[in-house]
Protein backbone atom coordinates (compact mmCIF):
# COMPACT_ATOMS: atom_id res chain seq x y z
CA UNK A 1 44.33 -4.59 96.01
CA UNK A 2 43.55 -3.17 99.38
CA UNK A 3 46.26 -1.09 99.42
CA UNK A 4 45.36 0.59 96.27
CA UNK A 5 41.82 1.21 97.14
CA UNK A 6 42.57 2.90 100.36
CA UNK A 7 45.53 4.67 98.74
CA UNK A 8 42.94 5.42 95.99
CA UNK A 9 39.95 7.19 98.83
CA UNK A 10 42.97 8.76 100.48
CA UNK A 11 44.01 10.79 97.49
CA UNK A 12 40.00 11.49 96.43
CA UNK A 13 39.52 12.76 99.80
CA UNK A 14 42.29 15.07 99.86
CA UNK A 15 41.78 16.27 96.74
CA UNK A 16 37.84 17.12 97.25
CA UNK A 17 37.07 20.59 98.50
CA UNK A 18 36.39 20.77 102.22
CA UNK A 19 33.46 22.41 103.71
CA UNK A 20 35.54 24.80 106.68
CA UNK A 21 33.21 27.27 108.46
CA UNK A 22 33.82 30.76 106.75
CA UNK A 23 35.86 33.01 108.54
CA UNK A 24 33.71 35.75 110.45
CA UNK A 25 34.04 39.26 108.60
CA UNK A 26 36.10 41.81 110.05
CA UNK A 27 34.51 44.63 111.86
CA UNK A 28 34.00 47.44 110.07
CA UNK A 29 35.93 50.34 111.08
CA UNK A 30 33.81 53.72 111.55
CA UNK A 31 34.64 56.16 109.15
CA UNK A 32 36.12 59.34 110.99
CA UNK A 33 33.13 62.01 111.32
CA UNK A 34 32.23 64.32 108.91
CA UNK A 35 31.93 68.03 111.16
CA UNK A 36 28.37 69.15 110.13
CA UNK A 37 28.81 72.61 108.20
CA UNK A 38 25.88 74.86 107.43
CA UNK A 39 25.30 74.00 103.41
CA UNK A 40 25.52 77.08 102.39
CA UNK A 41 29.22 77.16 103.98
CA UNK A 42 31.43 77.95 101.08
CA UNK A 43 34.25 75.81 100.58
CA UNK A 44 36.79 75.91 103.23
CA UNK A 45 40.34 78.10 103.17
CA UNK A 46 42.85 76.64 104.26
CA UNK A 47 44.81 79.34 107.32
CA UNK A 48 48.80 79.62 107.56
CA UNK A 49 50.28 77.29 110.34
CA UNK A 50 48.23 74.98 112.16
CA UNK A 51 49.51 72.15 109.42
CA UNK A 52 46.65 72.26 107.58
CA UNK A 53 43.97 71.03 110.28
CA UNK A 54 42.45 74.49 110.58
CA UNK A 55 40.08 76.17 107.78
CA UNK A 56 37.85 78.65 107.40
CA UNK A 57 34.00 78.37 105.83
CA UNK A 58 32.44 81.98 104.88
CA UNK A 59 28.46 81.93 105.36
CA UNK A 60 26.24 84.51 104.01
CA UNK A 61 24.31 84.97 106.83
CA UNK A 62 24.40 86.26 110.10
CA UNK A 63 26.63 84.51 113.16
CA UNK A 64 23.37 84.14 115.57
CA UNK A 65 21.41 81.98 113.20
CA UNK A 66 24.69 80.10 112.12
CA UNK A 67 25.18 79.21 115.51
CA UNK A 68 21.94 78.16 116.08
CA UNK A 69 22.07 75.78 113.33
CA UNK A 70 25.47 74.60 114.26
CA UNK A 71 24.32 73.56 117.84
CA UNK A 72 21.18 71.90 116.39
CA UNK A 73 23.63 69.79 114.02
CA UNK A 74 25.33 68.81 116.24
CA UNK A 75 22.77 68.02 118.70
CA UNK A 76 20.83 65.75 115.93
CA UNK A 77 24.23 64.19 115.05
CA UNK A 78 24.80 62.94 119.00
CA UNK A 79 27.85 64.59 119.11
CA UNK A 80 28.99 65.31 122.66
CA UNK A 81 29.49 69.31 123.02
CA UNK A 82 32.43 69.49 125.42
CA UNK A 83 32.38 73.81 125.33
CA UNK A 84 29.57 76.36 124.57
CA UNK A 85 31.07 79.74 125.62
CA UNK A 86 31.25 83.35 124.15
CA UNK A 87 34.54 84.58 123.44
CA UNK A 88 36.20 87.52 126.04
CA UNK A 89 35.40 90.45 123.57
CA UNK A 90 31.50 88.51 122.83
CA UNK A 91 32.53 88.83 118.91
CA UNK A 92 32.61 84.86 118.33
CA UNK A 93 31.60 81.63 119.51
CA UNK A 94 33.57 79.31 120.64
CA UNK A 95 32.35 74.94 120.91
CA UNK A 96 34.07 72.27 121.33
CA UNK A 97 32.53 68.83 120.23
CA UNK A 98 33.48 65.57 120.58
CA UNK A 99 32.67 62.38 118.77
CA UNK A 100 34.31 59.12 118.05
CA UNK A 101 37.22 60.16 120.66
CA UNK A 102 37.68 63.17 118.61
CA UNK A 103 37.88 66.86 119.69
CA UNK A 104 37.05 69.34 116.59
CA UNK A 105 37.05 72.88 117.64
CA UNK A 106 35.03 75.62 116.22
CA UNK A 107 34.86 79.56 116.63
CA UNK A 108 32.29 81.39 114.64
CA UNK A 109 32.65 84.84 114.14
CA UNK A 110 31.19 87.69 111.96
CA UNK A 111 28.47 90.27 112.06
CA UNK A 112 24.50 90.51 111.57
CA UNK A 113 25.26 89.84 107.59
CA UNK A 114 27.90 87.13 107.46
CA UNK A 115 29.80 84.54 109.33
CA UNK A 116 33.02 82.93 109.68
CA UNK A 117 33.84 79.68 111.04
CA UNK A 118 36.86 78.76 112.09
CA UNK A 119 37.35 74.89 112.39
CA UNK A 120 40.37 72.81 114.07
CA UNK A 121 39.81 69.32 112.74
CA UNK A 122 41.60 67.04 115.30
């Protein structure tokens, strides 16, 4: 009679659900950062060669205040600007920016009407 009762709790308690501490949740992996485009940036073309990591966003305005707006972006966004420098001929702008161990380049070129920018996504 012994036997069976402690054969009997054995099999009850390995049959009940056990309470095991739940496992801790992965960490969540940062999504890869989103390069912040003027909104009126139409959508991008993508450019022959480069394997599809550069494209080009028309804006109808004028490069000076595109640039301007580009370098606040990125400012408010804490990316890290690695290179702020006028091109040789002074018709473009040329930054690079960093963020989450990424480099995305960016030359903006264009006129007193529109702009271009050219982006390298890394």
């Amino acid at each position: 009679m012994l036997r069976a009762l402690a054969l009997a709790v054995a099999l009850i308690t390995s049959l009940a659900p056990t309470a095991h501490a739940e496992a801790p949740a992965p960490p969540v992996a940062e999504a890869d950062p989103v390069f912040p485009l003027p909104k009126d940036a139409q959508a991008p073309a993508a450019v022959k060669g480069g394997g599809g990591k550069i494209q080009t966003y028309n804006v109808p305005r004028g490069r000076g205040p595109v640039v301007e707006e580009l370098r606040g972006a990125l400012k408010a966004g804490k990316w890290e600007i690695v290179k702020d420098e006028a091109s040789p001929s002074g018709n473009a702008t040329r930054i690079q920016a960093k963020k989450a161990g990424k480099l995305w380049r960016v030359s903006v070129t264009g006129d007193d009407t529109r702009a271009v920018i050219i982006l390298t996504v890394p």
